[in-house]
Protein backbone atom coordinates (compact mmCIF):
# COMPACT_ATOMS: atom_id res chain seq x y z
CA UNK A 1 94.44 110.88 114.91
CA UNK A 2 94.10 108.50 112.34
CA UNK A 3 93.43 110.24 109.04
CA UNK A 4 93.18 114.03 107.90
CA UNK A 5 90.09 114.47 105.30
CA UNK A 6 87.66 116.23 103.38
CA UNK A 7 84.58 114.88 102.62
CA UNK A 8 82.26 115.93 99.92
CA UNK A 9 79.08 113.99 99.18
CA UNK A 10 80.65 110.69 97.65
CA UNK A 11 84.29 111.70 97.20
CA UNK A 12 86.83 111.43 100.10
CA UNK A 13 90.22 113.51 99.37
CA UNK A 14 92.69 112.54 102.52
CA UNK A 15 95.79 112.70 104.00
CA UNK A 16 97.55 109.51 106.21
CA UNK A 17 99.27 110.61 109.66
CA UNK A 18 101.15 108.03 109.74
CA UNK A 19 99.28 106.27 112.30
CA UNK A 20 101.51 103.63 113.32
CA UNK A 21 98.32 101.07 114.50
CA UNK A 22 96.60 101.08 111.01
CA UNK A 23 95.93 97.47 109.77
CA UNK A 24 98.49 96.53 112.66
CA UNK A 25 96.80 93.00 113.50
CA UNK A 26 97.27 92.95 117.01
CA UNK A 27 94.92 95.76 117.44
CA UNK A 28 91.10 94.90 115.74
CA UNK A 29 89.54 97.71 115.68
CA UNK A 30 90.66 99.77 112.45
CA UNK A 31 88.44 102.38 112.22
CA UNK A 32 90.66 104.07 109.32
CA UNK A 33 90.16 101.22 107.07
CA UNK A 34 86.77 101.15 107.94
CA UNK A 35 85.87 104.43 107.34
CA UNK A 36 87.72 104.58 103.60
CA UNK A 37 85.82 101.19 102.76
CA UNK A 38 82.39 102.46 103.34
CA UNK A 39 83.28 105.33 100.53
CA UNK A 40 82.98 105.44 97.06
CA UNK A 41 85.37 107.57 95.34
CA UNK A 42 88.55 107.96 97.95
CA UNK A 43 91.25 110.24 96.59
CA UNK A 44 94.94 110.31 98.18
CA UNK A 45 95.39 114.08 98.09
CA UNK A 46 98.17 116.49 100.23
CA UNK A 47 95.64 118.92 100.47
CA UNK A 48 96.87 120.05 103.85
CA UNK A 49 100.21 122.31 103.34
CA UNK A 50 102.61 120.50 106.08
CA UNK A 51 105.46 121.44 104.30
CA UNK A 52 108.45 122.83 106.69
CA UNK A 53 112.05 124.14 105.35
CA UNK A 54 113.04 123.49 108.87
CA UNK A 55 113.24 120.37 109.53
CA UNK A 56 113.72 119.81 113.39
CA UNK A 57 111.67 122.56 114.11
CA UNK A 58 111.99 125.85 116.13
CA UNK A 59 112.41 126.11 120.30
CA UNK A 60 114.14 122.35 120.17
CA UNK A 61 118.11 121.57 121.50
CA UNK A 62 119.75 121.97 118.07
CA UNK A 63 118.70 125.68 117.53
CA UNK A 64 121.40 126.10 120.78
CA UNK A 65 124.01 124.20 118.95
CA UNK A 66 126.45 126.74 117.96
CA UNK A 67 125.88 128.93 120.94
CA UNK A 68 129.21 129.31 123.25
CA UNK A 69 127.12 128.22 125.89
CA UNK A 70 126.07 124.52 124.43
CA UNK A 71 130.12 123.67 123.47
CA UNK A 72 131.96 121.13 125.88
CA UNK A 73 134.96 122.64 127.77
């Protein structure tokens, strides 16, 4: 996924995904760029709440860390 947006008749408010192939040149087709040229009125906008206070996320490794059973013997 390239882009996260809403669209309302001429205005564009969006969010990047950090999609590492946008206006990379080995690969032509940017449909991204594409898309955001063809509009009028394109606002950079966070309107999607990603926010996390944890950073690493629950269910990984490092939620183990300080159990007995992750320490080397």
């Amino acid at each position: 996924m390239g882009l996260r947006y809403l669209q309302s008749h001429d205005t564009v408010l969006f969010q990047p995904t950090a999609d590492p192939t946008f206006l990379y040149p080995e690969f032509t087709s940017q449909r991204v760029f594409d898309f955001l040229k063809k509009n009028k009125t394109i606002i950079y906008e966070d309107y999607i709440d990603t926010w996390q206070t944890e950073p690493l996320g629950s269910g990984w490794a490092w939620n183990d860390y300080n159990d007995d059973y992750m320490q080397k013997e």
